[in-house]
C-alpha atoms as a PDB file:
ATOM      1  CA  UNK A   1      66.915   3.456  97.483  1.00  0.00           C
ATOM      2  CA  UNK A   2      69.545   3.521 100.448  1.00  0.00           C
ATOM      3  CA  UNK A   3      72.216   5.714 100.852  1.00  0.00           C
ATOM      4  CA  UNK A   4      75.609   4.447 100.828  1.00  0.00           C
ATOM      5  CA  UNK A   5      78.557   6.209 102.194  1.00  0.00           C
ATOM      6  CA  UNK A   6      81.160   3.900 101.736  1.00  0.00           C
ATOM      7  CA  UNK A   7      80.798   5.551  97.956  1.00  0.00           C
ATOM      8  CA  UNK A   8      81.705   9.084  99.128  1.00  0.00           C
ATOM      9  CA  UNK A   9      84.508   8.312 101.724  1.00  0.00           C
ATOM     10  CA  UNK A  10      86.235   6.070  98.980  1.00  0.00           C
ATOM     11  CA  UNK A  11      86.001   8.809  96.636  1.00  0.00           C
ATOM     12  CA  UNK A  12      87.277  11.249  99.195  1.00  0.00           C
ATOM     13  CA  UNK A  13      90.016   9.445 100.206  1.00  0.00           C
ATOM     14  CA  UNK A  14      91.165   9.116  96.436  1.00  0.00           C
ATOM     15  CA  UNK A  15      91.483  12.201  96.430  1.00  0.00           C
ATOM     16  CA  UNK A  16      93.458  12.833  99.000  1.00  0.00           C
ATOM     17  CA  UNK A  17      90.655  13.867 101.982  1.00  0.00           C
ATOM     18  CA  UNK A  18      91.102  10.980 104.980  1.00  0.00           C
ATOM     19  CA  UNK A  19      89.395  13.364 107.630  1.00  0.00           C
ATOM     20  CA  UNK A  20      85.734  14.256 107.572  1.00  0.00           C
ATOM     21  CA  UNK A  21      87.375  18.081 108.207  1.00  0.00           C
ATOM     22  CA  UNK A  22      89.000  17.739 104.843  1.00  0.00           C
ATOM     23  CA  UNK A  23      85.620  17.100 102.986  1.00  0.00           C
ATOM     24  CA  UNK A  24      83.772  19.618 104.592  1.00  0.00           C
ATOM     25  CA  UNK A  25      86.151  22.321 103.775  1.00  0.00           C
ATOM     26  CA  UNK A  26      86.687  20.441 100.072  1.00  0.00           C
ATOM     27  CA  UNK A  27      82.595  20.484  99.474  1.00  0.00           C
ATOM     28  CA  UNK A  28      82.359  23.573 101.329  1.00  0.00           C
ATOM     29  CA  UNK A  29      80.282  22.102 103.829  1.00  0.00           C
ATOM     30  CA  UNK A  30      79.507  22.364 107.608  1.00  0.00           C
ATOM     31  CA  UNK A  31      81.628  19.891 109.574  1.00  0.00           C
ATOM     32  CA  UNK A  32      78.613  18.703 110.771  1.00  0.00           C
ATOM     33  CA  UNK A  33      77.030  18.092 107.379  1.00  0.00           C
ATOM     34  CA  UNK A  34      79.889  16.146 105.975  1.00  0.00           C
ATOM     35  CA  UNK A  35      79.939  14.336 109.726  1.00  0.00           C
ATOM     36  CA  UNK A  36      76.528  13.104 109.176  1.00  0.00           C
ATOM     37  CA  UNK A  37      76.804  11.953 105.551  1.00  0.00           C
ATOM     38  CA  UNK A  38      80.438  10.292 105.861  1.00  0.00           C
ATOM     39  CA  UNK A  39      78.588   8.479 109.216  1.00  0.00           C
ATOM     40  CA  UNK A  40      75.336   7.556 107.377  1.00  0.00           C
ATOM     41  CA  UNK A  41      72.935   9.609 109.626  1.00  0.00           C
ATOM     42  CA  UNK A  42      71.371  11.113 106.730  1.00  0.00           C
ATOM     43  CA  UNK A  43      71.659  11.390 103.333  1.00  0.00           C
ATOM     44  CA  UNK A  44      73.256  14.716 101.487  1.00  0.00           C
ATOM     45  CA  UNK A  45      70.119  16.510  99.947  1.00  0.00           C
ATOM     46  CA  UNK A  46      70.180  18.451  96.341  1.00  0.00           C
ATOM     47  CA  UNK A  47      72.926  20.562  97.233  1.00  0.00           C
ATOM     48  CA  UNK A  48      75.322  18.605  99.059  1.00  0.00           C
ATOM     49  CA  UNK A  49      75.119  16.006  96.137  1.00  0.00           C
ATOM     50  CA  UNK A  50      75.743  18.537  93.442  1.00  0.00           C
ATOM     51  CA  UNK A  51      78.825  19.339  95.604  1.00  0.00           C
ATOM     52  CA  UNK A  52      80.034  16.108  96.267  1.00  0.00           C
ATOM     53  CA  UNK A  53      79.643  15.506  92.564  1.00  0.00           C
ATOM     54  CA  UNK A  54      81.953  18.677  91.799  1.00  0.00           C
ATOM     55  CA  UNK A  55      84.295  17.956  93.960  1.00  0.00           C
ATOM     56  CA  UNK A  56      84.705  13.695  94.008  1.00  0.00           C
ATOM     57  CA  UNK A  57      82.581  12.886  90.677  1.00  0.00           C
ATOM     58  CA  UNK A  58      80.094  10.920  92.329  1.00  0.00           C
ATOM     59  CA  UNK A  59      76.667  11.217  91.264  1.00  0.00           C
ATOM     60  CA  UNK A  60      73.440  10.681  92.930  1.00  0.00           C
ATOM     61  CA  UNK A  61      73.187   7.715  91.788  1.00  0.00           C
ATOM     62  CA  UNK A  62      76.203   5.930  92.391  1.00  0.00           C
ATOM     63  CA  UNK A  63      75.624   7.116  96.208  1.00  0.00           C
ATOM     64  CA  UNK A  64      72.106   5.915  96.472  1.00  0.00           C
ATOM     65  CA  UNK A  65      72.305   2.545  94.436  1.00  0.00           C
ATOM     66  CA  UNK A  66      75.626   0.938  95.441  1.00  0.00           C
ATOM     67  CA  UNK A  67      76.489   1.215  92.191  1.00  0.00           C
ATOM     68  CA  UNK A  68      81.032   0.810  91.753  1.00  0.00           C
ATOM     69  CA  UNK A  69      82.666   4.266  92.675  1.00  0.00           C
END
């Protein structure tokens, strides 16, 4: 399975976060973190996705799969 960003910065920017400084501080994140997810460098592990699926509603699955946001 590949990770897909494009799932996380849509979600993001539904909801209001356009800067990768907006969803660190909404996932309560390092900048750096949220840099390298939103860029694709690496995927979030087990924490980062139970945060981005608190915060955005985007599960695990819908990031790794390219399943519709």
């Amino acid at each position: 399975m590949a990770y897909t960003p494009a799932h996380l910065i849509a979600a993001a920017q539904t909801h209001g976060d356009h800067t990768t400084a907006e969803i660190a501080r909404r996932l309560g994140v390092p900048y750096v973190s949220a840099y390298r997810w939103v860029t694709g460098r690496h995927a979030p592990g087990p924490d980062g996705l139970a945060a981005i699926e608190r915060a955005y509603g985007v599960t695990a699955a819908t990031i790794f799969t390219g399943e519709a946001a």
